[in-house]
C-alpha atoms as a PDB file:
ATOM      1  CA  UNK A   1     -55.113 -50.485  11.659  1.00  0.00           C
ATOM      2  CA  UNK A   2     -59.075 -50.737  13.111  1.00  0.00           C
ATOM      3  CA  UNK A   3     -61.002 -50.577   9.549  1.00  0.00           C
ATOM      4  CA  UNK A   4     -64.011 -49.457  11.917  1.00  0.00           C
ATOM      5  CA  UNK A   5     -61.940 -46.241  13.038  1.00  0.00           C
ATOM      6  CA  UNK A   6     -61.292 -45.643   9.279  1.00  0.00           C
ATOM      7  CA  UNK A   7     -65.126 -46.252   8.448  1.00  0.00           C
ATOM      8  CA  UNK A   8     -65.549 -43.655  10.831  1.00  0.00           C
ATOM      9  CA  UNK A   9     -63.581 -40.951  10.160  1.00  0.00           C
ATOM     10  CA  UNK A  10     -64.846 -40.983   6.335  1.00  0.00           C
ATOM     11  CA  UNK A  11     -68.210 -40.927   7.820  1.00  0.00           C
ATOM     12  CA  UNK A  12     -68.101 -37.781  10.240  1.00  0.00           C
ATOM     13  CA  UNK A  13     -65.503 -36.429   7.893  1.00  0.00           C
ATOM     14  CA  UNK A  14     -66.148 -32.865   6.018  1.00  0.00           C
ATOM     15  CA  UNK A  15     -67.197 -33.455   2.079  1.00  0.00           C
ATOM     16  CA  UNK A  16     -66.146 -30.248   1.114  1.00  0.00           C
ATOM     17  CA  UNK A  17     -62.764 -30.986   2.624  1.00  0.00           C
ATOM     18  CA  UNK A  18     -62.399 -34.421   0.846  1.00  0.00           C
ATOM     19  CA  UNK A  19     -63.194 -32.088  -2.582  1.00  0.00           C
ATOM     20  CA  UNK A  20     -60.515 -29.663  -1.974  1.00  0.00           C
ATOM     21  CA  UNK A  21     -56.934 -30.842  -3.609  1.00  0.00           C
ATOM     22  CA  UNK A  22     -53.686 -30.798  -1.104  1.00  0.00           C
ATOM     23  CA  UNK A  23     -51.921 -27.873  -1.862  1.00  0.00           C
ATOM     24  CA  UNK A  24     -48.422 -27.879  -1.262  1.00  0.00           C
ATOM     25  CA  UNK A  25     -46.393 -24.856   0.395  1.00  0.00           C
ATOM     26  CA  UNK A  26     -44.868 -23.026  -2.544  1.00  0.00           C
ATOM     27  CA  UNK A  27     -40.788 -23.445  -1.907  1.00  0.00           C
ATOM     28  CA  UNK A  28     -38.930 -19.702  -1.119  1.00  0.00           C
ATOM     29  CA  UNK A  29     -36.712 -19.522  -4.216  1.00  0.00           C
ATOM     30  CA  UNK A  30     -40.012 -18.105  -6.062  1.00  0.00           C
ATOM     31  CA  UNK A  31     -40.578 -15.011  -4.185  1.00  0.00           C
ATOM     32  CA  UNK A  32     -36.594 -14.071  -3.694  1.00  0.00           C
ATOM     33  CA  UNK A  33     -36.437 -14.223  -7.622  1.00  0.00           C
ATOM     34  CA  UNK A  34     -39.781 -12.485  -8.074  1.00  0.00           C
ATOM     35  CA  UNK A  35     -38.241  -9.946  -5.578  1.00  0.00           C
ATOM     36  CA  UNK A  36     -34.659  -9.868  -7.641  1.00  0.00           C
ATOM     37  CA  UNK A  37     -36.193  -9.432 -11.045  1.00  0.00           C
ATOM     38  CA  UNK A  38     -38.404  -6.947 -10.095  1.00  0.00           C
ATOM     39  CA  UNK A  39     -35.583  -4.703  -8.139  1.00  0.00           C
ATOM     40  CA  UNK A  40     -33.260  -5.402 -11.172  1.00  0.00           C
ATOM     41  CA  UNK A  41     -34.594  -2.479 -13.111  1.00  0.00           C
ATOM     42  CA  UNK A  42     -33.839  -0.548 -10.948  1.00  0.00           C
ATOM     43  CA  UNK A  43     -30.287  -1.926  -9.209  1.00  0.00           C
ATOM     44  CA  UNK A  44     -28.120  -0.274 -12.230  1.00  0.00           C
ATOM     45  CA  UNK A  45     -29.698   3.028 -11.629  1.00  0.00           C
ATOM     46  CA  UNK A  46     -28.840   2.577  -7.395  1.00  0.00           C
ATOM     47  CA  UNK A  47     -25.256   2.039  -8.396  1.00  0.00           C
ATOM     48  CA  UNK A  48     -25.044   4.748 -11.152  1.00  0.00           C
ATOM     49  CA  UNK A  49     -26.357   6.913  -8.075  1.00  0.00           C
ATOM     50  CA  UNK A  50     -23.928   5.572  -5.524  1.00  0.00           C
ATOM     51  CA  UNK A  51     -21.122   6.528  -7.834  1.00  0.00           C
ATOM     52  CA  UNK A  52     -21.988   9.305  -8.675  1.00  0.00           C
ATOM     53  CA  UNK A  53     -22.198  10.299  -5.369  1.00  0.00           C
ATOM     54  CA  UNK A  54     -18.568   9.364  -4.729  1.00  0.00           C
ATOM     55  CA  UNK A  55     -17.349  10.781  -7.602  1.00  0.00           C
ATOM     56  CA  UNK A  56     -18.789  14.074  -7.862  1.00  0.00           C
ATOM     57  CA  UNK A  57     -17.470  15.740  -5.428  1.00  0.00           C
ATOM     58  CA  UNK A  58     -14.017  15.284  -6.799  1.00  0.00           C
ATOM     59  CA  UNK A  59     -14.973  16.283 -10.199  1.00  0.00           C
ATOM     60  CA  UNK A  60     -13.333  20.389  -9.102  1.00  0.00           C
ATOM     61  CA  UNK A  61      -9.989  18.380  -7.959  1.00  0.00           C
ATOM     62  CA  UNK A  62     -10.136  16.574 -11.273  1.00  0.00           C
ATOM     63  CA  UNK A  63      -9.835  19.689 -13.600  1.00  0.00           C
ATOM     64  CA  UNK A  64      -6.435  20.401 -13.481  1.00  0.00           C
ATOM     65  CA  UNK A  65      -4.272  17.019 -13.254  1.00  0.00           C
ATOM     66  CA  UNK A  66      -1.095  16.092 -15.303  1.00  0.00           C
ATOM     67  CA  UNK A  67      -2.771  13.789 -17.700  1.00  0.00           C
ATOM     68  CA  UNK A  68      -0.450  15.014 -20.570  1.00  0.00           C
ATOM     69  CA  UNK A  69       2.591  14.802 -18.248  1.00  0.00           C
ATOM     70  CA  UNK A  70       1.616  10.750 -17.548  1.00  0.00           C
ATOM     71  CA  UNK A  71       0.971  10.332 -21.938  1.00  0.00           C
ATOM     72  CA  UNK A  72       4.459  11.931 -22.315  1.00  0.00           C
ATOM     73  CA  UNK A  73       6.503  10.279 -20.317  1.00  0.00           C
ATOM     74  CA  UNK A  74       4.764   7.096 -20.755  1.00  0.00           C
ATOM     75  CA  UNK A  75       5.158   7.627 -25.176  1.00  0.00           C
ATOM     76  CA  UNK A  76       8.855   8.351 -24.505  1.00  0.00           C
ATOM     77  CA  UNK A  77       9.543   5.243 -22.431  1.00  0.00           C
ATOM     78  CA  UNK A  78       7.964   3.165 -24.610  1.00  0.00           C
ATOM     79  CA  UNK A  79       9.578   4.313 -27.364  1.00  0.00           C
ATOM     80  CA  UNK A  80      13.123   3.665 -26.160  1.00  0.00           C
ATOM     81  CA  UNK A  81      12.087   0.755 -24.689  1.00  0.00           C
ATOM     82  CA  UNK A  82      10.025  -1.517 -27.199  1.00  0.00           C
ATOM     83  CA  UNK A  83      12.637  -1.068 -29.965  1.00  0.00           C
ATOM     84  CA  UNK A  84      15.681  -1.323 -27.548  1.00  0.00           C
ATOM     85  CA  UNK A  85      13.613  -4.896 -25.965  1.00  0.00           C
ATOM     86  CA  UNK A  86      12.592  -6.394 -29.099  1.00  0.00           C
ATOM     87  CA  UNK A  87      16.427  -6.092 -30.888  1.00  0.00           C
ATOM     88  CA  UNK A  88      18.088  -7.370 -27.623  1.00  0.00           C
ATOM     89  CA  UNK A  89      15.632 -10.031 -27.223  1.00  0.00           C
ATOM     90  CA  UNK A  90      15.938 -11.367 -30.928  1.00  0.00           C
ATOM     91  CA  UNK A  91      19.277 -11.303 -30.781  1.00  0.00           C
ATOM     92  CA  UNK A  92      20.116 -12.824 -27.104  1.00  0.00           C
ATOM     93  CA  UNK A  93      17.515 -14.978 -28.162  1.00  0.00           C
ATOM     94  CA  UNK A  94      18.022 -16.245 -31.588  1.00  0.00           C
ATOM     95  CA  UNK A  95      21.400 -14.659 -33.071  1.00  0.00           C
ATOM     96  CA  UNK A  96      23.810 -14.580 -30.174  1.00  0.00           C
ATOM     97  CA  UNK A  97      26.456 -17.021 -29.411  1.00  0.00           C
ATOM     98  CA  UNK A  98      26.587 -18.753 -26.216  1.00  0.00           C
ATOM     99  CA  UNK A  99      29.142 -16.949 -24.866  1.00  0.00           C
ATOM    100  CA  UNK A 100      27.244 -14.074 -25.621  1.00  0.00           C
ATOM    101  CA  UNK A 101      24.245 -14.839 -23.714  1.00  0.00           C
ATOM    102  CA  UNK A 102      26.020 -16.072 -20.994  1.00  0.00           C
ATOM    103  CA  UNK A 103      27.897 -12.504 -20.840  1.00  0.00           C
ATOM    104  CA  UNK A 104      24.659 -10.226 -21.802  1.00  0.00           C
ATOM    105  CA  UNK A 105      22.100 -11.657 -19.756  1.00  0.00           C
ATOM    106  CA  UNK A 106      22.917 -11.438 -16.117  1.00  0.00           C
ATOM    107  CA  UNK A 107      23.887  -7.279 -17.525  1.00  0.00           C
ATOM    108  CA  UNK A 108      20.584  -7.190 -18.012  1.00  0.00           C
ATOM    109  CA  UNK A 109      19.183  -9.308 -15.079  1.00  0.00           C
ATOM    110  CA  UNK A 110      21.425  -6.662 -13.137  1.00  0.00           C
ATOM    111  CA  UNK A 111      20.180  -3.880 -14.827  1.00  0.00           C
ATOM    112  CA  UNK A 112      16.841  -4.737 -14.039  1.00  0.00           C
ATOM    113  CA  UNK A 113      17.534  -5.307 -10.182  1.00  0.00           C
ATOM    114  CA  UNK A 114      18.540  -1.114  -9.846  1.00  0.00           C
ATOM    115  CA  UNK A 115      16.477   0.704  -7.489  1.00  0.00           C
ATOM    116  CA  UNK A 116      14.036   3.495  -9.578  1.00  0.00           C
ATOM    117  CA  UNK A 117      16.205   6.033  -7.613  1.00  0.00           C
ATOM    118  CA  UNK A 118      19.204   5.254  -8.826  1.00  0.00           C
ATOM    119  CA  UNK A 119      17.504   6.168 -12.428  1.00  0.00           C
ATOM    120  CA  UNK A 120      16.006   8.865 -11.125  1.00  0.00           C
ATOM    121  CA  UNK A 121      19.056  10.424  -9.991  1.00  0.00           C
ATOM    122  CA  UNK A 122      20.895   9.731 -12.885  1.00  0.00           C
ATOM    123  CA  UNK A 123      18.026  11.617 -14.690  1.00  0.00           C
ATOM    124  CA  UNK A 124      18.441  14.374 -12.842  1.00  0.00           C
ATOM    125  CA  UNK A 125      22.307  14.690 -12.467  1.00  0.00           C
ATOM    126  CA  UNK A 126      22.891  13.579 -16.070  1.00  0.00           C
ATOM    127  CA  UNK A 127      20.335  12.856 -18.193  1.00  0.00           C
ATOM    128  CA  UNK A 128      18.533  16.205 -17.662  1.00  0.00           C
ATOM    129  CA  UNK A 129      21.203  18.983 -17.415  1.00  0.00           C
ATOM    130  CA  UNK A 130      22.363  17.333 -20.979  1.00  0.00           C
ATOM    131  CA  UNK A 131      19.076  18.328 -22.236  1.00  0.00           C
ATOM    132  CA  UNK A 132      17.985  21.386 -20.764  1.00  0.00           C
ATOM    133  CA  UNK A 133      20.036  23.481 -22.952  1.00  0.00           C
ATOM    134  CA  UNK A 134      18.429  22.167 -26.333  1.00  0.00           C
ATOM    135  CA  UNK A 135      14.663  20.938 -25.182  1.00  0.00           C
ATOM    136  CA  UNK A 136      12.218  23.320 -23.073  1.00  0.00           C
ATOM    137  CA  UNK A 137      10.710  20.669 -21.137  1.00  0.00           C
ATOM    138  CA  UNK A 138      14.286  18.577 -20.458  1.00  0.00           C
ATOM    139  CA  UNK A 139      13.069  17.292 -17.440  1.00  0.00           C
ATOM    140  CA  UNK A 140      10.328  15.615 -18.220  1.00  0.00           C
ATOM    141  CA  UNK A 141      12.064  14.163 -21.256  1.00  0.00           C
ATOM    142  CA  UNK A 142      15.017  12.936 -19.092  1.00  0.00           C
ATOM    143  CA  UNK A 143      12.552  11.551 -17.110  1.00  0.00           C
ATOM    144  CA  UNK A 144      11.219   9.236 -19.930  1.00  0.00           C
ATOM    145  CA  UNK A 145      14.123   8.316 -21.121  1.00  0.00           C
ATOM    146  CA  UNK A 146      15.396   6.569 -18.186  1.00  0.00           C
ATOM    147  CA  UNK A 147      12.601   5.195 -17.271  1.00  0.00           C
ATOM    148  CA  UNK A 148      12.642   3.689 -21.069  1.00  0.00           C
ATOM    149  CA  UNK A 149      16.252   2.502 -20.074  1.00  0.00           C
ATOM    150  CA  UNK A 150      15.035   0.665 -17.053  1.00  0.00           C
ATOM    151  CA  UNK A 151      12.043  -0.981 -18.544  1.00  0.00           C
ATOM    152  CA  UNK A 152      14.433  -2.146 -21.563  1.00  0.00           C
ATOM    153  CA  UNK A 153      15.218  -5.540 -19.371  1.00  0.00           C
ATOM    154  CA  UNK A 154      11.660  -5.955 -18.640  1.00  0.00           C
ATOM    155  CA  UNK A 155      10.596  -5.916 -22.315  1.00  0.00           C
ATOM    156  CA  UNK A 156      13.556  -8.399 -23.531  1.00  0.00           C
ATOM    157  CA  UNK A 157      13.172 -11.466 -21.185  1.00  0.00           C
ATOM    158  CA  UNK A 158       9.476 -10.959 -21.680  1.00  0.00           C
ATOM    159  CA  UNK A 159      10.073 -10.852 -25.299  1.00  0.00           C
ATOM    160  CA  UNK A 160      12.451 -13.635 -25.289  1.00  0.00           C
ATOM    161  CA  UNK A 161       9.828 -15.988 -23.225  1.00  0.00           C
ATOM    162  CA  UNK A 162       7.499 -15.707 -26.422  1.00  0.00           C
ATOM    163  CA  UNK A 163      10.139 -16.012 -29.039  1.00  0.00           C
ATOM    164  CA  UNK A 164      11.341 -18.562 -27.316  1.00  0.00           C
ATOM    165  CA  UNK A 165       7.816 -20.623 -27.740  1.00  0.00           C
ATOM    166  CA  UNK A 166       7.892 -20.736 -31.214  1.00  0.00           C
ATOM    167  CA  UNK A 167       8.128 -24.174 -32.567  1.00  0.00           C
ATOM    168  CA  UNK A 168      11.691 -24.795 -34.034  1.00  0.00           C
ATOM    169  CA  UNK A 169      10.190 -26.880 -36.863  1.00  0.00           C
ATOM    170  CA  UNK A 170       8.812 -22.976 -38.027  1.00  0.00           C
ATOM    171  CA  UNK A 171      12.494 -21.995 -38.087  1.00  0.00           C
ATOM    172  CA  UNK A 172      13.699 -25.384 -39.716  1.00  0.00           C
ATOM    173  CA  UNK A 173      11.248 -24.518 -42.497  1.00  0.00           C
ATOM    174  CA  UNK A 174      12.567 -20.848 -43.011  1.00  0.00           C
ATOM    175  CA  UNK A 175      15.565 -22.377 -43.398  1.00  0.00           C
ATOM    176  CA  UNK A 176      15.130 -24.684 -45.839  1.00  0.00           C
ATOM    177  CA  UNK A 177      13.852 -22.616 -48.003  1.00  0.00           C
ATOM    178  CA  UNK A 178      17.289 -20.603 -48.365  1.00  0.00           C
ATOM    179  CA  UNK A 179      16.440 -17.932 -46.097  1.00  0.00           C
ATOM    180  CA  UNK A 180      18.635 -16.315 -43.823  1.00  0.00           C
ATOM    181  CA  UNK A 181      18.997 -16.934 -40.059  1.00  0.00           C
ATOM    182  CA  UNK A 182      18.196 -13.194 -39.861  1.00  0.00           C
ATOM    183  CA  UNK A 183      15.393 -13.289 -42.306  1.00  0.00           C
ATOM    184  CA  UNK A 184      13.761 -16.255 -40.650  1.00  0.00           C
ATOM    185  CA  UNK A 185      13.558 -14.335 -36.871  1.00  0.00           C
ATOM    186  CA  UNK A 186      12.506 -11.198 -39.032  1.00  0.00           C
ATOM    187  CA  UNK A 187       9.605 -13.475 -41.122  1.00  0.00           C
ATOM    188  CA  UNK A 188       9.201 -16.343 -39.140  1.00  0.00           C
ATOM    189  CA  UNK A 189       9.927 -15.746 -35.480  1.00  0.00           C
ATOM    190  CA  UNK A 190       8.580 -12.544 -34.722  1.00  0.00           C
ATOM    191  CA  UNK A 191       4.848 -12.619 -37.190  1.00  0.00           C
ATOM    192  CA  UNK A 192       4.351 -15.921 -35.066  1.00  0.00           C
ATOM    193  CA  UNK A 193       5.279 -14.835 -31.574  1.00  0.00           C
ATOM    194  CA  UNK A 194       3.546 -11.554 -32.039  1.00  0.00           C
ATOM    195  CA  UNK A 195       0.612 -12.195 -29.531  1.00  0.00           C
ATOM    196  CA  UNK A 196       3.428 -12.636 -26.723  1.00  0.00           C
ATOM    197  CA  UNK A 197       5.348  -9.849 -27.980  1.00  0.00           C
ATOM    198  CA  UNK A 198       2.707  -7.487 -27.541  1.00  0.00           C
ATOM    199  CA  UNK A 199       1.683  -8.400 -23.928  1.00  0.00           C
ATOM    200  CA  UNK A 200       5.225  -8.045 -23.299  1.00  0.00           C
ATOM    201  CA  UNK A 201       4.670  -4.480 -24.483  1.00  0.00           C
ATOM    202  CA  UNK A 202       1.752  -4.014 -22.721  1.00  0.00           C
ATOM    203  CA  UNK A 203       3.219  -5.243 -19.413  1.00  0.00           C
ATOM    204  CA  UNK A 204       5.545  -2.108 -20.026  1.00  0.00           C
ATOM    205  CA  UNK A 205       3.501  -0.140 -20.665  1.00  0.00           C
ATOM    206  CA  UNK A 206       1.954  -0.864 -17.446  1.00  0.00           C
ATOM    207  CA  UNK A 207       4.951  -0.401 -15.713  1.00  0.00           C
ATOM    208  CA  UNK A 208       5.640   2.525 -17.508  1.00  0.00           C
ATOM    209  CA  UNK A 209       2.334   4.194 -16.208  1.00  0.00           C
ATOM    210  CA  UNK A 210       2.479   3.568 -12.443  1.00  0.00           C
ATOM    211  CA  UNK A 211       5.928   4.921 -11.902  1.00  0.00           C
ATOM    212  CA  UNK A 212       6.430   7.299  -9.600  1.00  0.00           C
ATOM    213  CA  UNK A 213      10.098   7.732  -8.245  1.00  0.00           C
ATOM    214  CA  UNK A 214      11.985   8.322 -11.123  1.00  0.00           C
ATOM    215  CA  UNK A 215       9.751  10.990 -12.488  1.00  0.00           C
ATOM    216  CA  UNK A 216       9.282  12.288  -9.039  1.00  0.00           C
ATOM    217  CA  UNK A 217      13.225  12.319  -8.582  1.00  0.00           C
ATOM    218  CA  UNK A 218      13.509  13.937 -11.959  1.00  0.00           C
ATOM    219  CA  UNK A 219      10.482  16.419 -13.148  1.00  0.00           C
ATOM    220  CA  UNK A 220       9.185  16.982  -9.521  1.00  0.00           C
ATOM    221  CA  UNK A 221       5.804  16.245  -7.852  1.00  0.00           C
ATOM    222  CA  UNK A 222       3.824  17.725 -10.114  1.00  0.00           C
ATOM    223  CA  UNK A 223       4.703  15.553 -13.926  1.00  0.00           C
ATOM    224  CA  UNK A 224       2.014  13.081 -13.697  1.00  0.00           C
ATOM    225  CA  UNK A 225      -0.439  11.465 -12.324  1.00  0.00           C
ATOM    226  CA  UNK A 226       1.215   9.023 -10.294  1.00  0.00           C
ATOM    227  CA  UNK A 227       3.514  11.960  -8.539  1.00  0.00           C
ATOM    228  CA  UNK A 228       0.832  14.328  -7.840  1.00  0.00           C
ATOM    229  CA  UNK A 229      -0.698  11.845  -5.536  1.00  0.00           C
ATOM    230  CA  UNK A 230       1.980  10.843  -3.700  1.00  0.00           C
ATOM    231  CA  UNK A 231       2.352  15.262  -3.484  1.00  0.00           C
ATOM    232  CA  UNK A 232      -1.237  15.450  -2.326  1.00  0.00           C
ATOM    233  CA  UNK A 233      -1.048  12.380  -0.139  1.00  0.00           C
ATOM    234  CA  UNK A 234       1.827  13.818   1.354  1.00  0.00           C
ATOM    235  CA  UNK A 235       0.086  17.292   2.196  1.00  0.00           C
ATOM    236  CA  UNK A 236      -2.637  15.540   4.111  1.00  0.00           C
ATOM    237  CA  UNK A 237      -4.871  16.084   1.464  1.00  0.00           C
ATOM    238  CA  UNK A 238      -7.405  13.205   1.107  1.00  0.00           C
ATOM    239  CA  UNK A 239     -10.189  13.997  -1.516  1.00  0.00           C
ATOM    240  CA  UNK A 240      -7.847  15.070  -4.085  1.00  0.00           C
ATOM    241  CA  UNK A 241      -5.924  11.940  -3.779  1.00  0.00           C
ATOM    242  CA  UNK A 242      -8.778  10.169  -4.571  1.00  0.00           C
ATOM    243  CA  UNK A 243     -10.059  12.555  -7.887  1.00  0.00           C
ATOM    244  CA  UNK A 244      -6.066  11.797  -9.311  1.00  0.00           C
ATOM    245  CA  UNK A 245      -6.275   7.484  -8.151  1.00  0.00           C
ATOM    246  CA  UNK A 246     -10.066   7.592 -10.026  1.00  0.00           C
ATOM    247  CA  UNK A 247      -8.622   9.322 -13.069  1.00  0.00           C
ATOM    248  CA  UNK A 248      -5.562   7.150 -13.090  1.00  0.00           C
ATOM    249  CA  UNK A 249      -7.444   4.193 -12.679  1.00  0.00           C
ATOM    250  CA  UNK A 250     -10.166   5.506 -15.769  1.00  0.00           C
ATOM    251  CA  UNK A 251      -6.537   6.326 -17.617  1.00  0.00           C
ATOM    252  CA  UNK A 252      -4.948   2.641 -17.006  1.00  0.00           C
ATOM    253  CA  UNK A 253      -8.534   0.879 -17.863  1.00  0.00           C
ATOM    254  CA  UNK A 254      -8.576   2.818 -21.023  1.00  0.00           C
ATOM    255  CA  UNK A 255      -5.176   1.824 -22.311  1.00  0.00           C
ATOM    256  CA  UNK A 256      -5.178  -1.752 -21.258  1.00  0.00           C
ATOM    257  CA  UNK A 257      -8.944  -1.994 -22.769  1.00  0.00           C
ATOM    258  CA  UNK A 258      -7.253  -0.594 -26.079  1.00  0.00           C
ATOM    259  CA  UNK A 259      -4.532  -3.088 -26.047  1.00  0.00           C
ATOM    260  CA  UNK A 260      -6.388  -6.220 -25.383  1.00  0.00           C
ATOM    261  CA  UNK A 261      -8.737  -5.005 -28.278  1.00  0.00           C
ATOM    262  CA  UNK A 262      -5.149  -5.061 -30.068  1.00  0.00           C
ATOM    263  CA  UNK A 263      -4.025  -8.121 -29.105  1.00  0.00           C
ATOM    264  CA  UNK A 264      -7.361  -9.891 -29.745  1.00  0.00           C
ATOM    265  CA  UNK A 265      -7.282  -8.574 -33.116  1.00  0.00           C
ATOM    266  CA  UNK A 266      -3.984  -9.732 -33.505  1.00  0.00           C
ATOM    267  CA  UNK A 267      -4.748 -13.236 -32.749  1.00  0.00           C
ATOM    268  CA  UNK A 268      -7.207 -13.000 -35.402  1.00  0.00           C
ATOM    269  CA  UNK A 269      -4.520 -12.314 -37.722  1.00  0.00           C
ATOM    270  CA  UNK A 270      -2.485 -15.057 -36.278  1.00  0.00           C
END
């Protein structure tokens, strides 16, 4: 480098430029999160607006749906189907013999392999004339109780899957105290599996919710929610399918937000 072109350039060179510091372009991520947390007052309110503007006008097609039709038969299934789950569970998995297991659990494999129309129609040709005569609302009570039948397999190997991952020293400790093989699954087994046990039920419950066929087959299109749609979806109808799938879906969130909050607290008490 020519130190007399450097001697010159300081020379002719602007003092009030050599006083000013070299400022360095400020990088973009500044102004896009300037931007962000200034819109972010205001981004719940745009969504609250956009979904209220999808919702709203369904809110007249929302007024008359089958909610209690979809808590009834849902209560009914579940109630033939926890208790009927949980004893064949404990005892295919705990009490029964080999031979036993090997006879009882493709039944119920097999069982849980039928078609929901092949329940539905025994609801209707069986379960429900069999009732009418003694309950008003037969059908709909038919129609729970099969579908309680058919989730029965669903709640046993479910239920068998967490009884089955209890640690055997918990049983070998049951039973060296004296206690019954029956008192130790009662005591033992089932307080310490109860976090699986309960997603088991709430996998059912589930189920139990989104059916459609059988109680379409066996209470008509109109029971619950699930069958009104597929009535409304079937007429052409499009808005009022989409009133009964956002209640359904406020319905579902509600009950599965419920029984996490169960099963949470449950661990807790684990």
């Amino acid at each position: 480098m020519n130190p007399g072109a450097s001697w010159l350039g300081t020379l002719f060179e602007d003092p009030e430029r050599r006083k000013l510091p070299r400022v360095r372009p400020a990088p973009l991520r500044e102004p896009l999160l300037a931007i962000i947390f200034a819109g972010s007052g205001t981004l719940p309110a745009l969504i609250l607006l956009a979904i209220a503007q999808i919702f709203l006008p369904m809110l007249p097609f929302a007024s008359h749906l089958p909610i209690e039709g979809s808590l009834t038969v849902t209560a009914i299934a579940m109630a033939v189907a926890v208790p009927l789950g949980l004893i064949s569970a404990a005892y295919l998995g705990e009490l029964a013999s080999p031979l036993e297991r090997r006879l009882f659990r493709p039944l119920f494999a097999a069982l849980a392999g039928f078609p929901g129309v092949a329940f539905g129609w025994g609801a209707l040709l069986i379960v429900g004339p069999a009732l009418q005569p003694m309950l008003p609302a037969a059908k709909l009570v038919a129609a729970g109780l099969v579908l309680g039948v058919m989730l029965t397999p669903v709640v046993s190997a479910l239920s068998q899957a967490a009884l089955a991952a209890v640690p055997r020293s918990l049983r070998e400790a049951g039973w060296a105290l004296g206690a019954s093989q029956l008192a130790v699954v009662g005591r033992v087994v089932f307080p310490a599996a109860r976090t699986g046990l309960a997603a088991a039920v709430l996998l059912a419950t589930a189920r139990a919710i989104g059916e459609t066929m059988i109680v379409w087959i066996a209470a008509g299109p109109s029971a619950t929610l699930t069958t009104r749609m597929a009535q409304q979806r079937l007429g052409g109808e499009l808005e009022p399918v989409l009133a009964t799938g956002a209640v359904l879906l406020v319905f579902t969130l509600t009950i599965n937000a419920l029984a996490l909050r169960w099963v949470r607290r449950l661990r807790f008490w684990a």
